[in-house]
Protein backbone atom coordinates (compact mmCIF):
# COMPACT_ATOMS: atom_id res chain seq x y z
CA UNK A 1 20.02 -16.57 -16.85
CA UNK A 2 17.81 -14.14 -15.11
CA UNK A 3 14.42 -14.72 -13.36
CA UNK A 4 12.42 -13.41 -15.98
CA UNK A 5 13.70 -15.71 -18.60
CA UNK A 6 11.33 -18.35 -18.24
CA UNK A 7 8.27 -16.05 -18.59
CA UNK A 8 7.08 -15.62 -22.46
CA UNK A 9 7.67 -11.74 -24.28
CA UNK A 10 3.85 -11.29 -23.52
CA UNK A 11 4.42 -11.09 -19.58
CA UNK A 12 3.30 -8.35 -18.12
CA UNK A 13 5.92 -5.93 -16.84
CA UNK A 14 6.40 -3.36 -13.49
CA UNK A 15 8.91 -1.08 -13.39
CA UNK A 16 10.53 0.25 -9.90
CA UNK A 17 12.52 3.01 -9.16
CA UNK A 18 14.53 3.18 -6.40
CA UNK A 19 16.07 5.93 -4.98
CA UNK A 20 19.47 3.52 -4.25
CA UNK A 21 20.59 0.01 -5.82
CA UNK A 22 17.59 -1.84 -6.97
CA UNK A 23 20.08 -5.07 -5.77
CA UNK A 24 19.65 -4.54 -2.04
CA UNK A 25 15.72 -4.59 -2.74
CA UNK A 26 15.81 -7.89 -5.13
CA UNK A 27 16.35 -10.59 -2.77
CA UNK A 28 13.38 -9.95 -0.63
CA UNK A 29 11.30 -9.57 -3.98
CA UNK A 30 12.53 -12.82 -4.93
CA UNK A 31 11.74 -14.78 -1.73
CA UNK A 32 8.18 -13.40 -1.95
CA UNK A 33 7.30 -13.95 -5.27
CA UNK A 34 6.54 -17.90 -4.97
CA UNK A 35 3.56 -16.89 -2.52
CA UNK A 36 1.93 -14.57 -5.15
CA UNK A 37 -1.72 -15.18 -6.06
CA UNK A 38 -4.15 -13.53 -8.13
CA UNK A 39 -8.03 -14.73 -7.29
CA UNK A 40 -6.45 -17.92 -5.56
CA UNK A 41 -4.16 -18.91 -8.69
CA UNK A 42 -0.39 -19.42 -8.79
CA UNK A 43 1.61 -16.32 -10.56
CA UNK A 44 4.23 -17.29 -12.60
CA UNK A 45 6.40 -14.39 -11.70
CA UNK A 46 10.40 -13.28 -11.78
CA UNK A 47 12.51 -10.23 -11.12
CA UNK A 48 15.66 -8.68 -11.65
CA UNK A 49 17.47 -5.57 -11.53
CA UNK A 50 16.78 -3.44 -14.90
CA UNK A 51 19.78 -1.02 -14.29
CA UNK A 52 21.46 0.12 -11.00
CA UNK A 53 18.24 1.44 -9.58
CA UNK A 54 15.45 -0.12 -11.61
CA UNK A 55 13.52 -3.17 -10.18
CA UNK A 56 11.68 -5.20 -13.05
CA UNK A 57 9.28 -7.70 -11.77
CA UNK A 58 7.97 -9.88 -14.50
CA UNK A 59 4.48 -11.85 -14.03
CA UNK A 60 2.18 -14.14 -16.07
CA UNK A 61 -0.59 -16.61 -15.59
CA UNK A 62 -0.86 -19.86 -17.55
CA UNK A 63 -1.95 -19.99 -20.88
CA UNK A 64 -5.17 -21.02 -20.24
CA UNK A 65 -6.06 -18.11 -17.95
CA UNK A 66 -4.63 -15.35 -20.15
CA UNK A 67 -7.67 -13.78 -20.83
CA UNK A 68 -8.10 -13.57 -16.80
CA UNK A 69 -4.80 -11.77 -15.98
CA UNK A 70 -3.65 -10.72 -12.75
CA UNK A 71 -6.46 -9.11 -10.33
CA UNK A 72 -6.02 -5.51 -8.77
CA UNK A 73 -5.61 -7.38 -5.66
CA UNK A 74 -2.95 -9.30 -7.05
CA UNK A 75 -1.10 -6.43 -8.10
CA UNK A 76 -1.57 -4.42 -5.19
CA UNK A 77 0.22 -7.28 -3.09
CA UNK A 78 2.93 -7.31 -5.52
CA UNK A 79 3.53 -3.44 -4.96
CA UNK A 80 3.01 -3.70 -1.53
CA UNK A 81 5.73 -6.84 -1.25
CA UNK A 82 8.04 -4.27 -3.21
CA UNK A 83 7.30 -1.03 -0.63
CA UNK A 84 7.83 -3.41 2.44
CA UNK A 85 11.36 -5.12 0.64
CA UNK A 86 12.09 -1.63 -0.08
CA UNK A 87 11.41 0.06 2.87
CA UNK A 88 13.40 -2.82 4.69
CA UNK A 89 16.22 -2.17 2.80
CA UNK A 90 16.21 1.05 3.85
CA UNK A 91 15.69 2.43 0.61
CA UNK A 92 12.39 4.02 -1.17
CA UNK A 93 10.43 4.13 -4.61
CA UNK A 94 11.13 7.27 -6.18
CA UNK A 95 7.92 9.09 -7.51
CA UNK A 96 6.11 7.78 -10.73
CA UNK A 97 6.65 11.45 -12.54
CA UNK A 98 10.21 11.63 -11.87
CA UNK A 99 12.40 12.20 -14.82
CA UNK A 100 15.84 10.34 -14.39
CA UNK A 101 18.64 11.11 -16.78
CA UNK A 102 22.77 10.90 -17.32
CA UNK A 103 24.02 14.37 -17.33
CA UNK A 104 27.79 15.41 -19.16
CA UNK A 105 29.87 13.42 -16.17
CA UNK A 106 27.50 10.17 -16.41
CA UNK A 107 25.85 10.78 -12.57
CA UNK A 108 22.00 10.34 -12.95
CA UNK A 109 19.72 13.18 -12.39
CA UNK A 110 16.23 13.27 -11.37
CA UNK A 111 13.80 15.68 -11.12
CA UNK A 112 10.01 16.47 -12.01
CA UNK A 113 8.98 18.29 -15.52
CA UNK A 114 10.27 21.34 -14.83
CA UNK A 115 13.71 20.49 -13.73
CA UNK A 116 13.77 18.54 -16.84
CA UNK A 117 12.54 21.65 -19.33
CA UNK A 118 14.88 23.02 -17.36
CA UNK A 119 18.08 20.84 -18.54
CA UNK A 120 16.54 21.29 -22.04
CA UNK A 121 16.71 24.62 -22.28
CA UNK A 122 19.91 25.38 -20.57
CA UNK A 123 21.66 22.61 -23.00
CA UNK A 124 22.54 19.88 -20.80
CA UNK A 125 19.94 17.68 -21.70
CA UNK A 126 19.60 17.04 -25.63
CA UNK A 127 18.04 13.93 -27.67
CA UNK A 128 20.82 11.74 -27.12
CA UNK A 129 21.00 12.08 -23.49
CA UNK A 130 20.15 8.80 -21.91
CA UNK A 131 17.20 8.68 -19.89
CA UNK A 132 15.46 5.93 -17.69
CA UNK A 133 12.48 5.20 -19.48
CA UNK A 134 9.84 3.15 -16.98
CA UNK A 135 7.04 3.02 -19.75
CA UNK A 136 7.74 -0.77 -21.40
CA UNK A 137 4.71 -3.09 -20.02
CA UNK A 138 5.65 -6.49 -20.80
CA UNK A 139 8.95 -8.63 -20.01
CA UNK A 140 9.27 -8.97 -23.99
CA UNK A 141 10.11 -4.83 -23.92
CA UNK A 142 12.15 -5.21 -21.55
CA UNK A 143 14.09 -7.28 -23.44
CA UNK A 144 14.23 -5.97 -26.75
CA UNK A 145 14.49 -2.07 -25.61
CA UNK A 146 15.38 -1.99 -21.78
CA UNK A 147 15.01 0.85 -19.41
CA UNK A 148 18.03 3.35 -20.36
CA UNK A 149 17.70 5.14 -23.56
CA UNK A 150 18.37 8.10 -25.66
CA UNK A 151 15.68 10.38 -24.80
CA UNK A 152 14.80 11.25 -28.38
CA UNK A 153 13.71 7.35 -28.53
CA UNK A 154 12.01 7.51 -25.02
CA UNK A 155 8.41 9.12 -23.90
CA UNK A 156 10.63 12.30 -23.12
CA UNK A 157 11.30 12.86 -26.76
CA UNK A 158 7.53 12.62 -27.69
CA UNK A 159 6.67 14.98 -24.81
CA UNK A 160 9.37 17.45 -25.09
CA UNK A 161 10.18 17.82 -28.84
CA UNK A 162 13.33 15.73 -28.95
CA UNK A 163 14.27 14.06 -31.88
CA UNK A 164 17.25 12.09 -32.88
CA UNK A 165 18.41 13.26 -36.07
């Protein structure tokens, strides 16, 4: 059982990257997520490591304050509780932009747009290759799809032209 199984598919979803394991930043996630508030209210919140490097932190507010969701504020103190646990862990969030994929000996590779067009075109990175893909928004995503997948299925295979056959 992970922390994010008590929250419904409808949760909504943030996605870290880390530029190390995602497991040296979870703990101090963990111990601050049972002080999280949005506009004074309780979040019902969990997180886990995605994959090696991915921090998922799962959130919802009760049924009966759906339609309020979490504030701005609310968020930004979650992101800034992941920076600090981060940054106390000696490790950092890697840039939103950043492509991360498995190259031909499994070691993940990151790099911006370019880098990436770059992989394309020199045949090390094809529709198959497995990519982290940071786009799913609720915990329910997460579940069914998770964050490492062929990039012909992933927002790199809509942007760059790769398709799984």
């Amino acid at each position: 059982m992970t922390p994010l199984d008590p929250l419904p598919d409808d949760a909504r979803l943030w996605l870290f990257a880390l530029d190390g394991p995602a497991d040296e930043v979870l703990p101090a996630v963990l111990a601050w997520l049972p002080s999280w508030t949005s506009h004074g209210r309780p979040v019902r919140a969990g997180a886990t490591v995605a994959h090696d490097t991915v921090l998922a932190v799962g959130a919802a507010i009760s049924p009966e304050e759906l339609n309020a969701g979490i504030s701005g504020c609310g968020v930004d103190a979650m992101q800034h509780a992941v920076e600090d646990a981060a940054r106390a862990a000696g490790r950092a969030l890697l840039p939103a932009l950043l492509i991360t994929w498995e190259d031909a000996d499994g070691r993940w590779q990151s790099g911006g747009r370019p880098a990436f067009r770059r992989a394309i075109a020199g045949g090390d990175v094809g529709p198959a290759t497995r990519v982290l893909d940071l786009t799913p928004t609720t915990v329910g995503a997460l579940r069914h799809d998770g964050v490492v997948r062929p990039a012909g299925e992933a927002w790199t295979g809509r942007l760059f032209g790769l398709t799984l056959a």
